[in-house]
PDB file of N, CA and C in Angstrom:
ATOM      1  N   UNK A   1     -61.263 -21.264   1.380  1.00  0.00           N
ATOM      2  CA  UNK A   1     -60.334 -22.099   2.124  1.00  0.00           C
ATOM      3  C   UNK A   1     -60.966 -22.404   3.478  1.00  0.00           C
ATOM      4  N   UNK A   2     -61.213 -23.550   3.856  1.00  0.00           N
ATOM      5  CA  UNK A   2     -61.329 -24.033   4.864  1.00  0.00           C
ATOM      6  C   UNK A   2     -60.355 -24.479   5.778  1.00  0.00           C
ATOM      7  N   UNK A   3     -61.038 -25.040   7.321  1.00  0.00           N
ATOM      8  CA  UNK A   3     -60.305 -24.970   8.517  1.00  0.00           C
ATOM      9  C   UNK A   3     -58.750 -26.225   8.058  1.00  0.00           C
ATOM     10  N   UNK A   4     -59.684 -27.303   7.147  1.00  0.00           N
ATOM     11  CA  UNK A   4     -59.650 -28.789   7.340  1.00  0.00           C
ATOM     12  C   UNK A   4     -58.769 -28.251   6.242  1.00  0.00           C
ATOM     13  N   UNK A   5     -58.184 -27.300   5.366  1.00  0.00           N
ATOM     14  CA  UNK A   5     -57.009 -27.146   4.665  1.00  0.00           C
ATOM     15  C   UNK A   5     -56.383 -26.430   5.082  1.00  0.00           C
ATOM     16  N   UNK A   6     -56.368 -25.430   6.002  1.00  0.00           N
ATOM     17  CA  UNK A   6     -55.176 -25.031   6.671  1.00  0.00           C
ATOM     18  C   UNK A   6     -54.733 -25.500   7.558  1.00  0.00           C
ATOM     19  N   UNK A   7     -55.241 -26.964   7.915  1.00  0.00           N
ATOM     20  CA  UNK A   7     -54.640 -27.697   8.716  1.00  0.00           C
ATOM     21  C   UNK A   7     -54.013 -28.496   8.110  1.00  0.00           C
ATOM     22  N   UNK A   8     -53.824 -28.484   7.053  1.00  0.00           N
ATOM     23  CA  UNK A   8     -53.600 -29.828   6.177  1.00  0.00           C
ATOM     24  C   UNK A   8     -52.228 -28.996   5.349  1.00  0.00           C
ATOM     25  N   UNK A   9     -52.502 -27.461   5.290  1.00  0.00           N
ATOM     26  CA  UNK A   9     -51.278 -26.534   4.395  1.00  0.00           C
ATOM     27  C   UNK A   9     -50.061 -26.564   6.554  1.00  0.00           C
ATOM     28  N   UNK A  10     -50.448 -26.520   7.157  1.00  0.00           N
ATOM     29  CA  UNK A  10     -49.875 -26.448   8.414  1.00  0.00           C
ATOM     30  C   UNK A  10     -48.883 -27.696   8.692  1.00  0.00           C
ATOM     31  N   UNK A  11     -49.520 -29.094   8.144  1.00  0.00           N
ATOM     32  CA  UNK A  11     -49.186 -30.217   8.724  1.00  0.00           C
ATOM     33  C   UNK A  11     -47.712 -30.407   7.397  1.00  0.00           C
ATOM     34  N   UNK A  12     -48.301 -29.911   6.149  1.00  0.00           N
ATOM     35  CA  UNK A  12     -47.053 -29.768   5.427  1.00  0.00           C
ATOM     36  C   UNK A  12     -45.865 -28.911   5.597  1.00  0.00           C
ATOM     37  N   UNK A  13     -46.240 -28.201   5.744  1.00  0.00           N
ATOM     38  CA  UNK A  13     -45.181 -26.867   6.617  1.00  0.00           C
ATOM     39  C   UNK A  13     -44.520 -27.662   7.682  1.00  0.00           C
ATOM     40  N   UNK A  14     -44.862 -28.280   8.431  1.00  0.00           N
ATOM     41  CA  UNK A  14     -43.927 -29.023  10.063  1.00  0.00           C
ATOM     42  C   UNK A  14     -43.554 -29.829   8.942  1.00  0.00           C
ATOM     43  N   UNK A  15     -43.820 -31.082   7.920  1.00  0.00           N
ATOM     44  CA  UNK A  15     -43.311 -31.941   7.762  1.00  0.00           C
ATOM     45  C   UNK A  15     -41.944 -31.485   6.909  1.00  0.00           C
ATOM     46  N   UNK A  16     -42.274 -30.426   5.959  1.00  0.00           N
ATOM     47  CA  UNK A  16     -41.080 -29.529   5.515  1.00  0.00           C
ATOM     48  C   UNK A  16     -39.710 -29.161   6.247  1.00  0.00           C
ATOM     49  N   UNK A  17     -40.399 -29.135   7.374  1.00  0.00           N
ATOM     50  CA  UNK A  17     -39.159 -28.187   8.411  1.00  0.00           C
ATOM     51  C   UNK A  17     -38.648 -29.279   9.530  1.00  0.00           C
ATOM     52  N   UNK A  18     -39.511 -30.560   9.336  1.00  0.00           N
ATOM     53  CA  UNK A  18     -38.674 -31.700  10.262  1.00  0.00           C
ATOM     54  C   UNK A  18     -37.789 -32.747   9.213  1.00  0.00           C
ATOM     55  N   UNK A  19     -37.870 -32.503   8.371  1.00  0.00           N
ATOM     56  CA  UNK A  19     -37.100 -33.033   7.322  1.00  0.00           C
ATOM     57  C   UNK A  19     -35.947 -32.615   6.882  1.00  0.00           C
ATOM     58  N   UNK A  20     -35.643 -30.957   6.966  1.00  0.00           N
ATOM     59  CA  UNK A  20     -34.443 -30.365   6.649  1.00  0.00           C
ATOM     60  C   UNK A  20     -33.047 -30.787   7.403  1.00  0.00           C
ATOM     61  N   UNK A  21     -32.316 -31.223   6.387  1.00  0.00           N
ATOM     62  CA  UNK A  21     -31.065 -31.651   6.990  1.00  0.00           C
ATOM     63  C   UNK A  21     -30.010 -30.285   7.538  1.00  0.00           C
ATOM     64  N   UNK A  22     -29.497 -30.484   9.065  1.00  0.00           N
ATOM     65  CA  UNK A  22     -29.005 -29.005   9.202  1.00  0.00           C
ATOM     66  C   UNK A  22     -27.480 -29.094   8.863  1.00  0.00           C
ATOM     67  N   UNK A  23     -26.573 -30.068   8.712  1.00  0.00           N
ATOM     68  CA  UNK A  23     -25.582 -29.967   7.856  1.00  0.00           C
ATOM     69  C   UNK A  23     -25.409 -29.313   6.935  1.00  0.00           C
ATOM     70  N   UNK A  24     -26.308 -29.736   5.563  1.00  0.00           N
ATOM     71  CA  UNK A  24     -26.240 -29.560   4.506  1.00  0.00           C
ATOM     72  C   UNK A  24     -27.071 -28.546   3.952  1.00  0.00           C
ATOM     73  N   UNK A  25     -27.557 -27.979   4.465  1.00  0.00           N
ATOM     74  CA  UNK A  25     -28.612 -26.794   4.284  1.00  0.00           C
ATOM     75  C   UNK A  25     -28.828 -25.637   5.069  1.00  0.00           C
ATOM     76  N   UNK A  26     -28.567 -26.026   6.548  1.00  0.00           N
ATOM     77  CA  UNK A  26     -28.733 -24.805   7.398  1.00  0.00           C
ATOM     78  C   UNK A  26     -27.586 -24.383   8.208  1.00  0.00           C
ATOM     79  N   UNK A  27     -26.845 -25.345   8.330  1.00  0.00           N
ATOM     80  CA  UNK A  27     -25.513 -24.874   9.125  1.00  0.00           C
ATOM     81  C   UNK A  27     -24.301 -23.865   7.968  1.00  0.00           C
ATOM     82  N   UNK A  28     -23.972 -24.079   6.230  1.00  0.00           N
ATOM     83  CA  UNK A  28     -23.847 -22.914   5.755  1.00  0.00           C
ATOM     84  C   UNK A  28     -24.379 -21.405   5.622  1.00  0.00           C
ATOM     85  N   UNK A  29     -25.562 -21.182   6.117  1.00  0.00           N
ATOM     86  CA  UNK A  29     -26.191 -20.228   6.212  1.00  0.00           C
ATOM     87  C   UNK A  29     -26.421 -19.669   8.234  1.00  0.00           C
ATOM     88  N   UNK A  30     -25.813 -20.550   8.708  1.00  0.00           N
ATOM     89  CA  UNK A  30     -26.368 -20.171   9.979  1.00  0.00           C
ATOM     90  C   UNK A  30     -27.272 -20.422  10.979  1.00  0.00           C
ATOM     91  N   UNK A  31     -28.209 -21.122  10.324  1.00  0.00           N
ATOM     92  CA  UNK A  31     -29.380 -21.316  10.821  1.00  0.00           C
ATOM     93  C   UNK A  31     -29.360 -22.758  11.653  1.00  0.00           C
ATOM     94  N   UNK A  32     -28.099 -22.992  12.788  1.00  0.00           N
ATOM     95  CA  UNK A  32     -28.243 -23.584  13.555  1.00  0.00           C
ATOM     96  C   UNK A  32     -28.622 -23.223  15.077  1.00  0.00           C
ATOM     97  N   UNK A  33     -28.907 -24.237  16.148  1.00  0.00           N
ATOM     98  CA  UNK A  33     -29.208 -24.424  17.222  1.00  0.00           C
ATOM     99  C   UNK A  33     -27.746 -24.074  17.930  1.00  0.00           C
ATOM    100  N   UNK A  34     -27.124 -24.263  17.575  1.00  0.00           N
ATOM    101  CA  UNK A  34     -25.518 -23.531  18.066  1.00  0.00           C
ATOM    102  C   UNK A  34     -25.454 -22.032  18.367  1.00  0.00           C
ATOM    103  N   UNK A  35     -26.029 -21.534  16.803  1.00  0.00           N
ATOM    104  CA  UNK A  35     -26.163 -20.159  16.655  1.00  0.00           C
ATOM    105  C   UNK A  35     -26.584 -19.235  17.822  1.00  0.00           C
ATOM    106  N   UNK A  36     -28.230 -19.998  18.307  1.00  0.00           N
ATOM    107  CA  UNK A  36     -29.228 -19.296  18.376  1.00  0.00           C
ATOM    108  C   UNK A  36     -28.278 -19.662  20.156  1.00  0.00           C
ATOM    109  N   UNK A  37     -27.884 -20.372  20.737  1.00  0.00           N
ATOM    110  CA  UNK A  37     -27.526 -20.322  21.732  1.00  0.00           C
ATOM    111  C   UNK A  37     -26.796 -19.603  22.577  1.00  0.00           C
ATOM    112  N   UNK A  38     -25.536 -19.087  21.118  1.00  0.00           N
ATOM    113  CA  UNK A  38     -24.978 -17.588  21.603  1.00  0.00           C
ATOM    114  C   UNK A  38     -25.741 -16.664  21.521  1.00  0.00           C
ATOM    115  N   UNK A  39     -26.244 -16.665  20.708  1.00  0.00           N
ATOM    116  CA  UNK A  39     -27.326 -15.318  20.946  1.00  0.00           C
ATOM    117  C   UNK A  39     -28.450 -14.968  21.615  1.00  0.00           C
ATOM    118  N   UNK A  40     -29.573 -14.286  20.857  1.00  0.00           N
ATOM    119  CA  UNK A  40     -30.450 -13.888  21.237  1.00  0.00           C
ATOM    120  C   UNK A  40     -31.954 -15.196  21.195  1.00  0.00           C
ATOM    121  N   UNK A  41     -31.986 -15.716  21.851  1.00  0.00           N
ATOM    122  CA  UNK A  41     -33.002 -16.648  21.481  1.00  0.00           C
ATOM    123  C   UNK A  41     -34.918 -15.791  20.755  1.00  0.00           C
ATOM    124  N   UNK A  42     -34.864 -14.810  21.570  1.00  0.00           N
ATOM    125  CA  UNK A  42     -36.501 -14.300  21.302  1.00  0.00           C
ATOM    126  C   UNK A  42     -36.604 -13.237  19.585  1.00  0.00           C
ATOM    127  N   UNK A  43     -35.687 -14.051  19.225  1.00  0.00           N
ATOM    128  CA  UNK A  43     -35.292 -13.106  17.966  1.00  0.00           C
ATOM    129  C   UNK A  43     -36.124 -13.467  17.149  1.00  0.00           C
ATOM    130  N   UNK A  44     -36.506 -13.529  15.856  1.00  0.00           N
ATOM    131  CA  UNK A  44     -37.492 -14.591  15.031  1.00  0.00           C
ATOM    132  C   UNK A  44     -36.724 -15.479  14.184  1.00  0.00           C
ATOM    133  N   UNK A  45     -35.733 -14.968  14.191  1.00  0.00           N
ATOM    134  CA  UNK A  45     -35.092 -16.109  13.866  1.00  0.00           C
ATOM    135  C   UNK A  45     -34.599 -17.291  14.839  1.00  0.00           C
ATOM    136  N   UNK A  46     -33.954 -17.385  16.437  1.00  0.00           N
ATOM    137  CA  UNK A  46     -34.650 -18.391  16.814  1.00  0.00           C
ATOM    138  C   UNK A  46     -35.638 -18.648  17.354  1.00  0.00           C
ATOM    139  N   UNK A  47     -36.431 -18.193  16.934  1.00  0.00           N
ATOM    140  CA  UNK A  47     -37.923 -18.517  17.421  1.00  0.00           C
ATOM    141  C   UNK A  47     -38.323 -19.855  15.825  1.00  0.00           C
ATOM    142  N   UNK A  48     -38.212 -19.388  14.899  1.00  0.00           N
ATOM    143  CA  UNK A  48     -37.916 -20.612  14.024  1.00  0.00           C
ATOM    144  C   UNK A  48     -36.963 -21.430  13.893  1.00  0.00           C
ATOM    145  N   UNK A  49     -35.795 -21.305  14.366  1.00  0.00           N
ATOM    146  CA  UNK A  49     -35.125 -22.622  14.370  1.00  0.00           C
ATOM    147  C   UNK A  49     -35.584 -23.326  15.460  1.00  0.00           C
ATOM    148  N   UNK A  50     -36.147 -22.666  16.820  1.00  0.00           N
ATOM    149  CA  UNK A  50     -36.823 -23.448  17.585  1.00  0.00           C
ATOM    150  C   UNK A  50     -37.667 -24.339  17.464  1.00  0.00           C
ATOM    151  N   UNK A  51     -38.704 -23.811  16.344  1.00  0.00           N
ATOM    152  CA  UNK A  51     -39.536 -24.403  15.759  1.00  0.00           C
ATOM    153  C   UNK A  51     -39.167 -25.807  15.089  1.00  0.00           C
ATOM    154  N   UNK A  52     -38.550 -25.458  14.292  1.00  0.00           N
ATOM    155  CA  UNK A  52     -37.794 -26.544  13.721  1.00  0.00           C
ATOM    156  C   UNK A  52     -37.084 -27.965  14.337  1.00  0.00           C
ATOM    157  N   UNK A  53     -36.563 -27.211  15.368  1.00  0.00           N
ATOM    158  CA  UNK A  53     -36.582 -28.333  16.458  1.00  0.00           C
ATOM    159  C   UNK A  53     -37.522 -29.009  17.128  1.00  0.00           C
ATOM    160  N   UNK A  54     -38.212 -28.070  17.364  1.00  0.00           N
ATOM    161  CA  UNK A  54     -39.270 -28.985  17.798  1.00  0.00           C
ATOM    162  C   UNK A  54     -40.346 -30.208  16.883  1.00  0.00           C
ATOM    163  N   UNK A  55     -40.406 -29.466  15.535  1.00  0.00           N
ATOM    164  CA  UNK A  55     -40.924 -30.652  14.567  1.00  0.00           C
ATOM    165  C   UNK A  55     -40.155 -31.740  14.279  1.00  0.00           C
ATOM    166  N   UNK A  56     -38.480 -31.420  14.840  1.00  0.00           N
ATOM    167  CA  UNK A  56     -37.870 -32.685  14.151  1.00  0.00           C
ATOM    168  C   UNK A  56     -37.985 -33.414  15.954  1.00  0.00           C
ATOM    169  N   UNK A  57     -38.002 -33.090  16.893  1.00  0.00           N
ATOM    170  CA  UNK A  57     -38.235 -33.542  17.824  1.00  0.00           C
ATOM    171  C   UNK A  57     -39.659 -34.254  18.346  1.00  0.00           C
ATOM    172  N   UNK A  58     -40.630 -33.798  17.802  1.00  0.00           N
ATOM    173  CA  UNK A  58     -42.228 -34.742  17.037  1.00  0.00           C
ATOM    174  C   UNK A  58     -42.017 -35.679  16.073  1.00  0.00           C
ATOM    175  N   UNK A  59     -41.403 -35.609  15.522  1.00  0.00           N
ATOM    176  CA  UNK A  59     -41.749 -36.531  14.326  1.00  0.00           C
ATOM    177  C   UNK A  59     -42.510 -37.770  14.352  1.00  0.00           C
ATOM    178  N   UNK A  60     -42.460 -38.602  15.068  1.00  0.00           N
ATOM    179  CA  UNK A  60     -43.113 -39.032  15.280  1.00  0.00           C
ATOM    180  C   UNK A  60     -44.665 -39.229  15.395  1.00  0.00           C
ATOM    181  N   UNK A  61     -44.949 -38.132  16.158  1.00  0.00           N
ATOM    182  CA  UNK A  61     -46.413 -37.237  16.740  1.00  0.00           C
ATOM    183  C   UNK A  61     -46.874 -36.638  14.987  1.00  0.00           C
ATOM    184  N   UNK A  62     -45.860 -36.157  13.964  1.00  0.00           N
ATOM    185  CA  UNK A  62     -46.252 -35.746  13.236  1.00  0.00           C
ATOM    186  C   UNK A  62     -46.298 -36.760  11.784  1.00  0.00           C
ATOM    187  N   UNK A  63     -45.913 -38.174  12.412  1.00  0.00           N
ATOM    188  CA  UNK A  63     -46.313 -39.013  11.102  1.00  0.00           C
ATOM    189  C   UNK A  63     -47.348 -39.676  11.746  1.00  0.00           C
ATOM    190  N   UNK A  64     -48.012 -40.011  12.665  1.00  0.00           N
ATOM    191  CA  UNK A  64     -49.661 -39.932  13.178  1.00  0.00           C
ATOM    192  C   UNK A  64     -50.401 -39.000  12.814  1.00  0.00           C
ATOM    193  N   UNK A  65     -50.006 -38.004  12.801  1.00  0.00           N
ATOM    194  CA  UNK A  65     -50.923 -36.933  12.291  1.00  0.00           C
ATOM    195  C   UNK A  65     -51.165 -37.194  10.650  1.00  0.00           C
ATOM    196  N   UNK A  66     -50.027 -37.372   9.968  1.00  0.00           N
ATOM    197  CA  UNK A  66     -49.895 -38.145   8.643  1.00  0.00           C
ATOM    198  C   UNK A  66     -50.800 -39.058   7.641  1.00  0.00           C
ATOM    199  N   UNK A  67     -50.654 -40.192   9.263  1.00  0.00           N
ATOM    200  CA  UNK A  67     -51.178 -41.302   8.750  1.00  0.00           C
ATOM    201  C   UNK A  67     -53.218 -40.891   8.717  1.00  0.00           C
ATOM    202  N   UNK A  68     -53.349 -40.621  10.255  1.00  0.00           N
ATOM    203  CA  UNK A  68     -54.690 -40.191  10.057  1.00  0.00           C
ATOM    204  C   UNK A  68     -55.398 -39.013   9.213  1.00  0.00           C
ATOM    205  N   UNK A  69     -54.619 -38.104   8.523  1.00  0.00           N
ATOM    206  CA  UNK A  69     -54.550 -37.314   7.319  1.00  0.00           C
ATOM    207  C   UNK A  69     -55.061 -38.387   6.336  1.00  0.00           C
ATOM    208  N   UNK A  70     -54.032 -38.986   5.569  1.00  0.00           N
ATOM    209  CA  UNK A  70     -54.295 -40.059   5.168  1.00  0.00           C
ATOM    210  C   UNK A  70     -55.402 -40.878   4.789  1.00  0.00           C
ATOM    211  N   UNK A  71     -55.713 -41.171   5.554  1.00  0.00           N
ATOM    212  CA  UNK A  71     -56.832 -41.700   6.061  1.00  0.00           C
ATOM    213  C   UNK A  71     -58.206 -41.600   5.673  1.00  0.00           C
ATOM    214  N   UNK A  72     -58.390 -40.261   6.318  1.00  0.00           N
ATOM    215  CA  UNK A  72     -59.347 -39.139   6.197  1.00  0.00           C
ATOM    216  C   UNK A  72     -59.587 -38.934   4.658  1.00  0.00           C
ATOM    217  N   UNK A  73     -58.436 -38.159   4.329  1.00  0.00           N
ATOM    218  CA  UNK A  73     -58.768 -38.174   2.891  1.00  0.00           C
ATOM    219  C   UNK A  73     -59.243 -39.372   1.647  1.00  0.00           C
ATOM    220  N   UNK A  74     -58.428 -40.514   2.332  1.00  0.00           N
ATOM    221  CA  UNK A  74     -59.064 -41.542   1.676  1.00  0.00           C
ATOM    222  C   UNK A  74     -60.711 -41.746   2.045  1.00  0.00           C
ATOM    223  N   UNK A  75     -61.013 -42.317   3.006  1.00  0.00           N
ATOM    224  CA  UNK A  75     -62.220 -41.915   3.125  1.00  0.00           C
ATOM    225  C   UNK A  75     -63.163 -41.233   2.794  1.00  0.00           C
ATOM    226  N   UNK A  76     -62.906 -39.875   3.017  1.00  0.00           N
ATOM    227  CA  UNK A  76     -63.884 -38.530   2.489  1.00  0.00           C
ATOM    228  C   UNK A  76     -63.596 -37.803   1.741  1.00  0.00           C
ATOM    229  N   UNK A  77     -62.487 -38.239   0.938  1.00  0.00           N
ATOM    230  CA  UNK A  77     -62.088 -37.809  -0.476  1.00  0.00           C
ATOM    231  C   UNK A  77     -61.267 -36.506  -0.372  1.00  0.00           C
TER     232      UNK A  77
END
């Protein structure tokens, strides 16, 4: 395994976790930004919903990353 695929297993992972709808998937279980506000933020759990926020707060930044993925692979196979 190379660098240029764990960057590439990484970039799927953010796109995974900026995609999750928190209605319908994370707010029955808890796993909202509400949550983590009463509580403990340095917990690991919000330390990943943080996360999460923050990829859905990139998104953008992370469909550039996408496109030049993309790209790349077309190119150099």
């Amino acid at each position: 395994m190379g660098l240029w695929t764990l960057i590439q297993g990484m970039l799927l992972f953010a796109n995974g976790l900026a995609i999750l709808n928190e209605d319908r998937f994370l707010a029955p279980r808890g796993w909202t930004l509400q949550e983590v506000q009463r509580g403990n933020r340095s917990t690991i759990k919000g330390q990943l919903i943080g996360l999460r926020y923050a990829c859905q707060y990139f998104r953008f930044v992370l469909m550039l990353f996408n496109f030049i993925t993309i790209i790349l692979k077309l190119v150099y196979g």
